[in-house]
C-alpha atoms as a PDB file:
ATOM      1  CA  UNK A   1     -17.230 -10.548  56.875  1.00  0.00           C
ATOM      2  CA  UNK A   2     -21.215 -11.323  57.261  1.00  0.00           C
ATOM      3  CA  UNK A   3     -22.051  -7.893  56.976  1.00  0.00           C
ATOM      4  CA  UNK A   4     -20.983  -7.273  53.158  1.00  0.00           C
ATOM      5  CA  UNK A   5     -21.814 -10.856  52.649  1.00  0.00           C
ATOM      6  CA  UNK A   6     -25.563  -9.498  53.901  1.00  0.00           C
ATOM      7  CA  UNK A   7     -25.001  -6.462  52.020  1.00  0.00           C
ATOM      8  CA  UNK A   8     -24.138  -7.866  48.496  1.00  0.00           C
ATOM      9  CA  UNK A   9     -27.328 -10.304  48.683  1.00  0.00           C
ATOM     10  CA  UNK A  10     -29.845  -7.442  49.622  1.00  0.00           C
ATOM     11  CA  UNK A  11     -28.720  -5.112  46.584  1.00  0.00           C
ATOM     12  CA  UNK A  12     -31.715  -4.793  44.220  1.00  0.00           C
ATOM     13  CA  UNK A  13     -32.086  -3.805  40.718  1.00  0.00           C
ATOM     14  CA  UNK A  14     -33.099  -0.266  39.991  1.00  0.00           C
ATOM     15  CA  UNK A  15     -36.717  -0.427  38.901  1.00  0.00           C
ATOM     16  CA  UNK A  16     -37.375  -0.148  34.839  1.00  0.00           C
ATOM     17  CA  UNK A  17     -39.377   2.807  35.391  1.00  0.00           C
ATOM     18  CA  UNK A  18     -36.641   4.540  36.427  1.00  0.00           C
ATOM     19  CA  UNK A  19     -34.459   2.939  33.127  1.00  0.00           C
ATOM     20  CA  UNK A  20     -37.463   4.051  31.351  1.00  0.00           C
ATOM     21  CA  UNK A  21     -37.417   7.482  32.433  1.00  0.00           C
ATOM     22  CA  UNK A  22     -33.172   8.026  32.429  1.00  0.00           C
ATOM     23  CA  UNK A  23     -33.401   6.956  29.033  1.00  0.00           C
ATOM     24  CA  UNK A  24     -35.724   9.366  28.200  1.00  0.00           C
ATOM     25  CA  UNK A  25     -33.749  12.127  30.137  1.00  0.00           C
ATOM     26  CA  UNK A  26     -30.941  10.909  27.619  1.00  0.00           C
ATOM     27  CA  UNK A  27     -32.588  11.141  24.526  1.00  0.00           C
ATOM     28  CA  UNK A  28     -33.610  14.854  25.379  1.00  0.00           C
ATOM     29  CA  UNK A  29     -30.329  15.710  25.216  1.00  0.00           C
ATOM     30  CA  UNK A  30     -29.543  14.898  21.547  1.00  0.00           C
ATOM     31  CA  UNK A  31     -28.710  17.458  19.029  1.00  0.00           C
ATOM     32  CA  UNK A  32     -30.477  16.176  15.938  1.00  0.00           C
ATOM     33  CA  UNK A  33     -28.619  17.559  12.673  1.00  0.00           C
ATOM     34  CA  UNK A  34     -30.938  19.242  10.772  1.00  0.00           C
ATOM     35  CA  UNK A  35     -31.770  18.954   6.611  1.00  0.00           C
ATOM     36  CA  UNK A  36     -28.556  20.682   5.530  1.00  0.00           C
ATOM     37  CA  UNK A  37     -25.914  19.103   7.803  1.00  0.00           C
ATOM     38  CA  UNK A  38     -27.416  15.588   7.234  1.00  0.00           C
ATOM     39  CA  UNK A  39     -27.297  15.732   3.793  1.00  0.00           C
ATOM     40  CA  UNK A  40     -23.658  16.647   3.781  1.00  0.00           C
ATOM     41  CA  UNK A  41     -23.403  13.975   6.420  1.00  0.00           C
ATOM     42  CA  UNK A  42     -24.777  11.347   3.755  1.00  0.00           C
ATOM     43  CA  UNK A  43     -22.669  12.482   0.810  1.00  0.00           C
ATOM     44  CA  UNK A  44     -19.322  12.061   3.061  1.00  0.00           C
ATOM     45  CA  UNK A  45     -20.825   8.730   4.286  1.00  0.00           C
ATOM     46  CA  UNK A  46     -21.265   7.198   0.453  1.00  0.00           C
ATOM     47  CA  UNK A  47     -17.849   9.706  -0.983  1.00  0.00           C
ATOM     48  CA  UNK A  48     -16.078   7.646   1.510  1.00  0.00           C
ATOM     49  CA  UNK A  49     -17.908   4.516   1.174  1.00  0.00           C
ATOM     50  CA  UNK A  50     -17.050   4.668  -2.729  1.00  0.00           C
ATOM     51  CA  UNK A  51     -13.201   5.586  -2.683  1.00  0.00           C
ATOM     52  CA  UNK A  52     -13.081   2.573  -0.018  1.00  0.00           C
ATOM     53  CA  UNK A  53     -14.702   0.092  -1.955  1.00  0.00           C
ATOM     54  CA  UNK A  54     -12.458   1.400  -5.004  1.00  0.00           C
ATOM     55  CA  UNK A  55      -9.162   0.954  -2.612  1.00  0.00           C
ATOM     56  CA  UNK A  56     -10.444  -2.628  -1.526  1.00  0.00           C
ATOM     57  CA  UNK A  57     -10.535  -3.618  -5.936  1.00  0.00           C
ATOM     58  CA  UNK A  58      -7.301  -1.798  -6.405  1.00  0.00           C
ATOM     59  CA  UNK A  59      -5.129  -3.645  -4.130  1.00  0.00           C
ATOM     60  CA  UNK A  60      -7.174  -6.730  -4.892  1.00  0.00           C
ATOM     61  CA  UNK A  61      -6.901  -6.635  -8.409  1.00  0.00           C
ATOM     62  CA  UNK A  62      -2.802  -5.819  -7.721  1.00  0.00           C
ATOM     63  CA  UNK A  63      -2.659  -9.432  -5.026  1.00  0.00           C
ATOM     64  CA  UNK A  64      -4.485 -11.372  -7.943  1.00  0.00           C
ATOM     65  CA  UNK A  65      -2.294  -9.912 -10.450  1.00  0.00           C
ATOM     66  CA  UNK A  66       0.770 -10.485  -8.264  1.00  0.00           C
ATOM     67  CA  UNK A  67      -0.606 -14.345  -6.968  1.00  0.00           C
ATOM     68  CA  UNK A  68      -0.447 -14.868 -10.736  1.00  0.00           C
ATOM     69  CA  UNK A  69       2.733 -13.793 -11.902  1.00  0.00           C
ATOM     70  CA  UNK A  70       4.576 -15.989  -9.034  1.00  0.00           C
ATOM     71  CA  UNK A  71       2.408 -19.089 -10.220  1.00  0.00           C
ATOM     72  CA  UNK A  72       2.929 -18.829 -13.774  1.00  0.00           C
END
């Protein structure tokens, strides 16, 4: 039992160099889209964005108009 107790309070962080440089490594490794694919990226992003937001007033405007008709 005083061995791991030794071992778990002699554990050190790894230095941030070494962050520094895995992180790196990582970033290397990224495929960056390039002017074509991003574009149709973006116009899914806001084509979805839109139909979304119109979804969200639909079925609010159809609660309000339903919250109504039950108070009234």
């Amino acid at each position: 039992m005083g061995d791991s107790a030794k071992a778990e309070k002699t554990k050190t962080k790894a230095p941030k160099k070494s962050w520094i440089n895995g992180l790196k490594s990582e970033f290397r490794k990224i495929i960056w889209p390039d002017k074509t694919e991003l574009g149709k990226e973006t116009v899914a992003v806001a084509v979805v964005s839109i139909l979304l937001g119109v979804l969200i007033a639909v079925v609010d405007f159809v609660v309000q108009y339903g919250i109504d008709f039950l108070v009234k």
